[in-house]
C-alpha atoms as a PDB file:
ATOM      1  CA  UNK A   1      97.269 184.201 141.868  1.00  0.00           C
ATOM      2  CA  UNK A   2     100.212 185.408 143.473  1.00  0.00           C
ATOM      3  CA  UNK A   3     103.685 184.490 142.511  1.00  0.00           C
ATOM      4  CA  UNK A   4     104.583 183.924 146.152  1.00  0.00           C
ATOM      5  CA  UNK A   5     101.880 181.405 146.798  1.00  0.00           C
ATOM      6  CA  UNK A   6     102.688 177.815 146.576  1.00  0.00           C
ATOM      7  CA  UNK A   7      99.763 175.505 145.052  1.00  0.00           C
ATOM      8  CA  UNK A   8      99.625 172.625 147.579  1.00  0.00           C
ATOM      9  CA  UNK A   9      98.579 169.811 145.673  1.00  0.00           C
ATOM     10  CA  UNK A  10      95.152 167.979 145.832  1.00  0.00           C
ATOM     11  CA  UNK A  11      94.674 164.514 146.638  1.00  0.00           C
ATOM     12  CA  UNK A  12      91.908 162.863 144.042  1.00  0.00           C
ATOM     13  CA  UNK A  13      92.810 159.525 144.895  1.00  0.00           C
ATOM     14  CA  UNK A  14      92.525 158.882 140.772  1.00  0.00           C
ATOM     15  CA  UNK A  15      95.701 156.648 140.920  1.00  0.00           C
ATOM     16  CA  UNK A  16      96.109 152.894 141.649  1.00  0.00           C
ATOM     17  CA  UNK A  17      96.915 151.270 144.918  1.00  0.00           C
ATOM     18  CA  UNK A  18      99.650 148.647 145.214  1.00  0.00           C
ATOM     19  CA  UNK A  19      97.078 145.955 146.278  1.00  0.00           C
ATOM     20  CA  UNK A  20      95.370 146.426 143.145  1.00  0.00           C
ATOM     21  CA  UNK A  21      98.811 146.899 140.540  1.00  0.00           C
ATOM     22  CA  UNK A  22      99.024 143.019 143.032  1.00  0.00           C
ATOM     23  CA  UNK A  23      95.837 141.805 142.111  1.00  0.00           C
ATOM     24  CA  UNK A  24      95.924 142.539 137.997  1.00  0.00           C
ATOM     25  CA  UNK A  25      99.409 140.949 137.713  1.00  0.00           C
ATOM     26  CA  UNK A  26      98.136 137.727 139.385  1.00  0.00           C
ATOM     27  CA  UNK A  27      95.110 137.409 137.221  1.00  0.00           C
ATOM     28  CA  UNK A  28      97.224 138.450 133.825  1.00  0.00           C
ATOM     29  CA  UNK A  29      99.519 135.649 135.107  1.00  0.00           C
ATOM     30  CA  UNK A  30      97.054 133.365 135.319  1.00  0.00           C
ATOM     31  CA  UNK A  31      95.850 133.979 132.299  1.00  0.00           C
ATOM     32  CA  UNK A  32      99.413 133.814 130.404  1.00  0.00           C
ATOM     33  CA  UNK A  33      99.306 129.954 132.061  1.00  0.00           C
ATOM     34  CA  UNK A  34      95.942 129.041 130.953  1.00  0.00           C
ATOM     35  CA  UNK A  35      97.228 130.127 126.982  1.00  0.00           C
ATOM     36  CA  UNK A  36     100.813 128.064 127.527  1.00  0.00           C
ATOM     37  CA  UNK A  37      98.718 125.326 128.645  1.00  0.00           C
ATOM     38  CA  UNK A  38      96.252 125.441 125.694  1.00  0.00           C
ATOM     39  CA  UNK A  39      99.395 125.865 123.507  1.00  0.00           C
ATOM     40  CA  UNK A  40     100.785 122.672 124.572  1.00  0.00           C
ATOM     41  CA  UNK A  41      97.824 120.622 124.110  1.00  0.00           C
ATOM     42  CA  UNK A  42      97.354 122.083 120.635  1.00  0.00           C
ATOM     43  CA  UNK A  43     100.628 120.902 119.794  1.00  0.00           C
ATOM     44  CA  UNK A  44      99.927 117.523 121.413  1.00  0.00           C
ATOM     45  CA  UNK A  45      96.637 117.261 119.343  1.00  0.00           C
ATOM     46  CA  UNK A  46      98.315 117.585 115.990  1.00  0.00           C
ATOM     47  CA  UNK A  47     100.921 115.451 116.817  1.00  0.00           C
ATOM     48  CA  UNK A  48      98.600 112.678 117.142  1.00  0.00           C
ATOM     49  CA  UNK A  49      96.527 114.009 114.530  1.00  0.00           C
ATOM     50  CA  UNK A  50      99.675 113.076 112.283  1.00  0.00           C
ATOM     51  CA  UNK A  51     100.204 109.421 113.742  1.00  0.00           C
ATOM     52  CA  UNK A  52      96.734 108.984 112.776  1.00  0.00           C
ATOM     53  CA  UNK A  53      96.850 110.160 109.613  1.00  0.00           C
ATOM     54  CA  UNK A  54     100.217 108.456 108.714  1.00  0.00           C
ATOM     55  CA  UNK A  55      98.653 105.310 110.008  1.00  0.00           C
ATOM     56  CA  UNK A  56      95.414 105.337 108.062  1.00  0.00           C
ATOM     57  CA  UNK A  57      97.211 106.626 104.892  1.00  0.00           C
ATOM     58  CA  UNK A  58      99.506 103.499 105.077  1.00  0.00           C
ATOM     59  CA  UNK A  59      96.620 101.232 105.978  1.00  0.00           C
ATOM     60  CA  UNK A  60      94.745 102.382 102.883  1.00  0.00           C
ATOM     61  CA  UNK A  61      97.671 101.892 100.441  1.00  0.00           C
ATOM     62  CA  UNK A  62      97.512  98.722 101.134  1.00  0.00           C
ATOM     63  CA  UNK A  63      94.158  98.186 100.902  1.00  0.00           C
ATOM     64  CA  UNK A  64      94.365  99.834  97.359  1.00  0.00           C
ATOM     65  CA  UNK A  65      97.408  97.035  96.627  1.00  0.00           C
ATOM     66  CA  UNK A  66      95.219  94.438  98.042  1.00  0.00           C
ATOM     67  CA  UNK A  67      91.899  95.644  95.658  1.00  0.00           C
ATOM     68  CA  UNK A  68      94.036  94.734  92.676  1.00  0.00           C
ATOM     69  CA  UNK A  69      94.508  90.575  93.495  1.00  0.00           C
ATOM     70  CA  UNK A  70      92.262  88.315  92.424  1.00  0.00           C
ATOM     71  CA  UNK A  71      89.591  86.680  94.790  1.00  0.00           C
ATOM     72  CA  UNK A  72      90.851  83.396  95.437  1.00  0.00           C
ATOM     73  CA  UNK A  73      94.769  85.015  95.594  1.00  0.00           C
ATOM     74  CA  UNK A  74      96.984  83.662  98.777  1.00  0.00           C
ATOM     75  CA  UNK A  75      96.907  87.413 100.116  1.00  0.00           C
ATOM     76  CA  UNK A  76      93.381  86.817 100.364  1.00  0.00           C
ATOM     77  CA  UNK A  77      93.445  83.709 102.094  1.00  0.00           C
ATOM     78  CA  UNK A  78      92.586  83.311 105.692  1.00  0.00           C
ATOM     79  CA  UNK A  79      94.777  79.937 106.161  1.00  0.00           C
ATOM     80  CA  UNK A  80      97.144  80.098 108.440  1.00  0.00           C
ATOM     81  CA  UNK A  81      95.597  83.245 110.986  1.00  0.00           C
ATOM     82  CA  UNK A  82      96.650  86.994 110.912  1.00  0.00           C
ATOM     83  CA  UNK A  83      98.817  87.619 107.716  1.00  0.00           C
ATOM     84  CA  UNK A  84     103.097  88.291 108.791  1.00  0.00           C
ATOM     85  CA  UNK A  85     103.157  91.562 110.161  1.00  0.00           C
ATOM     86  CA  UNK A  86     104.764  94.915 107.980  1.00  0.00           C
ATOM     87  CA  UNK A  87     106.995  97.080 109.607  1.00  0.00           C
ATOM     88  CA  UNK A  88     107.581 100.666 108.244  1.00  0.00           C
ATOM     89  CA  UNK A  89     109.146 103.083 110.990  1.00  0.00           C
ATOM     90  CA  UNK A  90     107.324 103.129 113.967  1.00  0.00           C
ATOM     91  CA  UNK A  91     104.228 101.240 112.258  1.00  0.00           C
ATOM     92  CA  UNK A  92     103.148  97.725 112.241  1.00  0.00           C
ATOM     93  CA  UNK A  93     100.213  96.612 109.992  1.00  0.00           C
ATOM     94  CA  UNK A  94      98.894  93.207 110.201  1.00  0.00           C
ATOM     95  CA  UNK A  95      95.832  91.922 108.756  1.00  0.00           C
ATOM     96  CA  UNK A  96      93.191  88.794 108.740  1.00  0.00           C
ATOM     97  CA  UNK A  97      90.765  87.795 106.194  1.00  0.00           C
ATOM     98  CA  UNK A  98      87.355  86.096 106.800  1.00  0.00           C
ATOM     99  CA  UNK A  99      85.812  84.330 104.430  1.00  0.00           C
ATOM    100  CA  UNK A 100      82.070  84.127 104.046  1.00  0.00           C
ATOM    101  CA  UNK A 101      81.567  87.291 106.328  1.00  0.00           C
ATOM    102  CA  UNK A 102      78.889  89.198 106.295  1.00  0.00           C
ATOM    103  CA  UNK A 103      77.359  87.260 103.639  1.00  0.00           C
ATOM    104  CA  UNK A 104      78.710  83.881 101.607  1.00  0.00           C
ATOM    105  CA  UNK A 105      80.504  85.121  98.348  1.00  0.00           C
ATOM    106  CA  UNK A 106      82.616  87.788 100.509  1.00  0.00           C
ATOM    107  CA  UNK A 107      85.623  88.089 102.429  1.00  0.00           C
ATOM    108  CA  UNK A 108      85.996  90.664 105.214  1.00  0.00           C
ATOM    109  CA  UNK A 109      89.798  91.494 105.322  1.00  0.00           C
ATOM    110  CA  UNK A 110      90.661  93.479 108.752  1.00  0.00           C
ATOM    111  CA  UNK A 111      93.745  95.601 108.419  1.00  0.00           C
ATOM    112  CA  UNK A 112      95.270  97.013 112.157  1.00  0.00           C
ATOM    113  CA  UNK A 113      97.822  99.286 112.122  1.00  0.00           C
ATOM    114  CA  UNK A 114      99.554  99.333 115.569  1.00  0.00           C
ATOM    115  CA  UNK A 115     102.548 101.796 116.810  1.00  0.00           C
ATOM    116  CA  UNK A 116     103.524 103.976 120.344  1.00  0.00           C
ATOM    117  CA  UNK A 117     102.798 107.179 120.700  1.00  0.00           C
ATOM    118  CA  UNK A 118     104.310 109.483 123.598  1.00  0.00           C
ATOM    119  CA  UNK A 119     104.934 105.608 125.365  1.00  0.00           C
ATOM    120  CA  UNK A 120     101.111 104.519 125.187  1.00  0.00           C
ATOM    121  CA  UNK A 121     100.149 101.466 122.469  1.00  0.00           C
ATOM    122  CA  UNK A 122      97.818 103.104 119.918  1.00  0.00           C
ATOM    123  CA  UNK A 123      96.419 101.098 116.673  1.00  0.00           C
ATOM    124  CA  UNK A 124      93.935 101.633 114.002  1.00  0.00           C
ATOM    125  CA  UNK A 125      91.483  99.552 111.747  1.00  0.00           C
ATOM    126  CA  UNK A 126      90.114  99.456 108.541  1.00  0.00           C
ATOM    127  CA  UNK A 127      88.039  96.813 107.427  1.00  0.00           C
ATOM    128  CA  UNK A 128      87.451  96.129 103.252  1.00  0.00           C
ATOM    129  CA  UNK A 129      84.705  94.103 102.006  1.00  0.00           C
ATOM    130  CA  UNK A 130      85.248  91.855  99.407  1.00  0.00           C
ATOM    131  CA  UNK A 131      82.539  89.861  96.964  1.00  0.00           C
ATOM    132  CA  UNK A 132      83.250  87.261  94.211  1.00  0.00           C
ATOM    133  CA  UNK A 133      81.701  88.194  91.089  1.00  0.00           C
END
């Protein structure tokens, strides 16, 4: 090869088009959205996951507290409806006895656990079984 000739390049057509730089930025876009979105209701999940948990770990506290009184004890009493309601925070636990239920000798106490989450009412229960030995 001569000095004095000039190498004209070749076209392969080995390179990308802008259509198609177009098209992969879209669908990596849409992708990036579908992983915030997943992100966010992640975050969302454990939230509640932790109003739950607070909530049950209250309920059963008192349930433990409530194990410790003696069958015929006022707190075990279903005169007089739903026992006052207990306000810690954003919780409110409230709870009824029945006496005689599911068999005769035993009280079923119902505890509910009520409190808002992201503006919507939420509550849990626990019912306890007790028997007179």
């Amino acid at each position: 090869m001569n000095s004095n000739q000039k190498k004209e390049p070749t076209n392969s057509g080995s390179g990308f088009t802008l259509i198609e730089v177009l098209i992969a930025i879209a669908v990596f876009s849409v992708g990036l959205l579908a992983i915030g979105s997943l992100q966010i209701s992640g975050t969302q999940a454990n939230a509640s996951a932790k109003w739950h948990t607070e909530a049950a770990t209250w309920a059963s506290d008192r349930i433990e507290k409530v194990i410790q009184l003696p069958y015929g004890h006022a707190d075990l009493s279903d005169l007089g409806g739903p026992h006052p309601d207990i306000t810690d925070g954003n919780y409110t636990m409230s709870w009824t006895v029945t006496d005689n239920d599911p068999i005769d000798n035993t009280k079923t106490i119902r505890f509910t656990v009520r409190w808002t989450e992201r503006g919507r009412p939420k509550n849990l229960s626990l019912n306890y079984y007790r028997a007179d030995l």
